[in-house]
C-alpha atoms as a PDB file:
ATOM      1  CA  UNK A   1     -22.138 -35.920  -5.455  1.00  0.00           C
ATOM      2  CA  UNK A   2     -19.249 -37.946  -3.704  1.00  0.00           C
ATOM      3  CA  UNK A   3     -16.699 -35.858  -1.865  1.00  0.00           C
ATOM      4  CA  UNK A   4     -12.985 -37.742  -1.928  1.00  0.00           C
ATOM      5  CA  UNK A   5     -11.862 -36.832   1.456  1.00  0.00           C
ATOM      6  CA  UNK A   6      -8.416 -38.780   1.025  1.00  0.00           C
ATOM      7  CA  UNK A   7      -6.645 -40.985  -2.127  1.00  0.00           C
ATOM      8  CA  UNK A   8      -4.017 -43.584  -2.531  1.00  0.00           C
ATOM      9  CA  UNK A   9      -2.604 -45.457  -5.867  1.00  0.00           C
ATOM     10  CA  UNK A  10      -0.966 -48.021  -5.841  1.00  0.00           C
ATOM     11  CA  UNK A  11       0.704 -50.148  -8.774  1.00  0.00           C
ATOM     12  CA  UNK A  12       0.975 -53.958  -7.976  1.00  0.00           C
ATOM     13  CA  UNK A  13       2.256 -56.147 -10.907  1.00  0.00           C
ATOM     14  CA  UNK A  14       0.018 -55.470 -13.668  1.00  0.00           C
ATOM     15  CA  UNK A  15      -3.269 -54.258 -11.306  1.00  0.00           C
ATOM     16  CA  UNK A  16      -3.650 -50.494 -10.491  1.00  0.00           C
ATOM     17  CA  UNK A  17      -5.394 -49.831  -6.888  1.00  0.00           C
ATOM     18  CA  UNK A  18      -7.277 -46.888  -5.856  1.00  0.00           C
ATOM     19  CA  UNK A  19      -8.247 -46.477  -2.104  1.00  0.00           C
ATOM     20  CA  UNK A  20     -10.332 -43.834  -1.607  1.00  0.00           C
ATOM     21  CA  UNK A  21     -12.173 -42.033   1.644  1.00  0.00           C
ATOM     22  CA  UNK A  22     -15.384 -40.697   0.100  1.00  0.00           C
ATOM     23  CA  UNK A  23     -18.514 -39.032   1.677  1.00  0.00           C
ATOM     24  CA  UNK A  24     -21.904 -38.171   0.673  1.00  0.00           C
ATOM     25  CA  UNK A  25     -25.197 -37.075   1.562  1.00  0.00           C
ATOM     26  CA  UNK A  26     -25.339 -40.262   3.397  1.00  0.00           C
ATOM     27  CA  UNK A  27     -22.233 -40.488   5.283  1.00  0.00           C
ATOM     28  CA  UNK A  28     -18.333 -41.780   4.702  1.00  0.00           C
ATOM     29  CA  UNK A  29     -17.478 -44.828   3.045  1.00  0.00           C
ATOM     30  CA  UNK A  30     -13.775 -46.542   1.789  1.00  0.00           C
ATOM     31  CA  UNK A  31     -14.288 -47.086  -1.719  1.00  0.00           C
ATOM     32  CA  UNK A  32     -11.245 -49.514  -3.383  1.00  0.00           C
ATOM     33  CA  UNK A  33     -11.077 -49.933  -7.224  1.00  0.00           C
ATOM     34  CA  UNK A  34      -8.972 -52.296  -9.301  1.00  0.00           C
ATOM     35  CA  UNK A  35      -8.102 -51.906 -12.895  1.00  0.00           C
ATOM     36  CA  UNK A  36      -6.729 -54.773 -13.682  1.00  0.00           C
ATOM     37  CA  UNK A  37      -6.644 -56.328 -17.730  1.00  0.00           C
ATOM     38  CA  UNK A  38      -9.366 -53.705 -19.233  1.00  0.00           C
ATOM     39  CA  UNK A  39     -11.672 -55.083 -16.555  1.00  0.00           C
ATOM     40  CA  UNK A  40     -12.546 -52.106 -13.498  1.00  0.00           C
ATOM     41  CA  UNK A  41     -13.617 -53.710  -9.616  1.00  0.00           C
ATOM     42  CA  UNK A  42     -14.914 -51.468  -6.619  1.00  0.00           C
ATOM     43  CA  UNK A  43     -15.688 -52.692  -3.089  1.00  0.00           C
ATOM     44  CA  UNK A  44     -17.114 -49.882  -0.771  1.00  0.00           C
ATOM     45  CA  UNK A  45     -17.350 -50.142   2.657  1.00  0.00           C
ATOM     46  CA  UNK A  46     -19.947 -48.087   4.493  1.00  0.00           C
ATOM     47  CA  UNK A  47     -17.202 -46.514   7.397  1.00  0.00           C
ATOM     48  CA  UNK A  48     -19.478 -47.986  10.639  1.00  0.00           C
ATOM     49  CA  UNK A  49     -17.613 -51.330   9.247  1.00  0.00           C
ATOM     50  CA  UNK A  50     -14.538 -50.111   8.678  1.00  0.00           C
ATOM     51  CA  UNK A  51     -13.398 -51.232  12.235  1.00  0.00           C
ATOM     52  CA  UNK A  52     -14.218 -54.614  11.430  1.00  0.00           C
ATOM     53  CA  UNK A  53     -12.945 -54.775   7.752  1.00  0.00           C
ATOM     54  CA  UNK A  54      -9.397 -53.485   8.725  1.00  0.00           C
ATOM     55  CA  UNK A  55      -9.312 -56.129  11.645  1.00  0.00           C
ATOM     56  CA  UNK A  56     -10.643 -58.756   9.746  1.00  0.00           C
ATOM     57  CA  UNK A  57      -7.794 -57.889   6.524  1.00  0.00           C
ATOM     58  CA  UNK A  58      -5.148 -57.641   9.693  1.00  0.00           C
ATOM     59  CA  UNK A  59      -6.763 -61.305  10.928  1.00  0.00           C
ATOM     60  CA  UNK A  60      -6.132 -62.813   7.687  1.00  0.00           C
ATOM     61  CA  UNK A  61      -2.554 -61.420   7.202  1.00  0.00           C
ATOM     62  CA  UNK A  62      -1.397 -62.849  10.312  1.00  0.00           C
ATOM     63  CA  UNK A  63      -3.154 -66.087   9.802  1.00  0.00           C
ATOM     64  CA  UNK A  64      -0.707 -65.979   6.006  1.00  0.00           C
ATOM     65  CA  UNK A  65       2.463 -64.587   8.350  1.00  0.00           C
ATOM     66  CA  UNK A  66       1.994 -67.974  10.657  1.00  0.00           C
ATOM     67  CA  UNK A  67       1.630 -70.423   7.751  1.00  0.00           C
ATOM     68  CA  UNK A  68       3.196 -69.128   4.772  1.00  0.00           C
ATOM     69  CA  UNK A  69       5.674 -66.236   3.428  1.00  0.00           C
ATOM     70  CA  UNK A  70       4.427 -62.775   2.202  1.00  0.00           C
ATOM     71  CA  UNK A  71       5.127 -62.767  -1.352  1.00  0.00           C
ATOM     72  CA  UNK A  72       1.853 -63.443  -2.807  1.00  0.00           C
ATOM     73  CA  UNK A  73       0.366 -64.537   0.805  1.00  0.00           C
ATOM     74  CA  UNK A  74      -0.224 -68.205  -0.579  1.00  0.00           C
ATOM     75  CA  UNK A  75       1.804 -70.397  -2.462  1.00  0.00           C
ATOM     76  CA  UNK A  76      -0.185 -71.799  -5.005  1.00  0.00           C
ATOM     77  CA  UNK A  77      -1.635 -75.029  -4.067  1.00  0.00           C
ATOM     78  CA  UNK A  78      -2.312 -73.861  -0.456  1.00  0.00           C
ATOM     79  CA  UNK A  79      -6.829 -73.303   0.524  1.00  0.00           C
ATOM     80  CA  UNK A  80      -8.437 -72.095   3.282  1.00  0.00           C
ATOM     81  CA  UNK A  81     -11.657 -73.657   3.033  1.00  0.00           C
ATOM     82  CA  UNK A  82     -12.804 -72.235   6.662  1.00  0.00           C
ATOM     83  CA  UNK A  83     -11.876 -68.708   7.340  1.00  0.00           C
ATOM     84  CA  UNK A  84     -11.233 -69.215  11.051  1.00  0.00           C
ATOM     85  CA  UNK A  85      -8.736 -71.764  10.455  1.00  0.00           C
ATOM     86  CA  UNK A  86      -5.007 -70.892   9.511  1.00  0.00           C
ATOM     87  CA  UNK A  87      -4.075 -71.630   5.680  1.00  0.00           C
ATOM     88  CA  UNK A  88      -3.233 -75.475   5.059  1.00  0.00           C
ATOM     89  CA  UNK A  89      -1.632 -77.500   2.264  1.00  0.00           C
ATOM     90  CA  UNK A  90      -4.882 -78.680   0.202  1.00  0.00           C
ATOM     91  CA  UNK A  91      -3.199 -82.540   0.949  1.00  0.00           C
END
């Protein structure tokens, strides 16, 4: 049985967020559902990768903070087809 060590909700426009710091018989893991139109969507990270996963969110919202405004990270229209590279106009 999973053990929630720590919980957060959030409510962004019409999606509802759950972060969650779980453990088990096999160790800790972040566990983030959406419920978003009906529809319910978990990622879990195992925590050895948590390191990486928080840089790598941190990585991408500095690449948006150089190249774009907040709201929404993108404006629509913008890709990133290589993740290393800042976010360009698709032109």
């Amino acid at each position: 049985m999973d053990n929630i060590i720590a919980s957060r909700q959030l409510t962004i426009e019409r999606k509802r967020l759950i972060v969650e710091l779980c453990e088990n018989d096999r160790g800790r893991y972040l566990r983030i559902t959406e419920f978003a139109h009906g529809h319910r969507n978990a990622i879990i990270v195992p925590s050895p990768g948590l390191p990486e996963f928080t840089a790598a969110i941190q990585d991408v919202l500095s690449q948006a903070e150089n190249t774009t405004t907040l709201e929404g990270l993108t404006p629509s229209g913008l890709r990133n087809q290589n993740p290393t590279e800042p976010i360009t106009n698709g032109n």
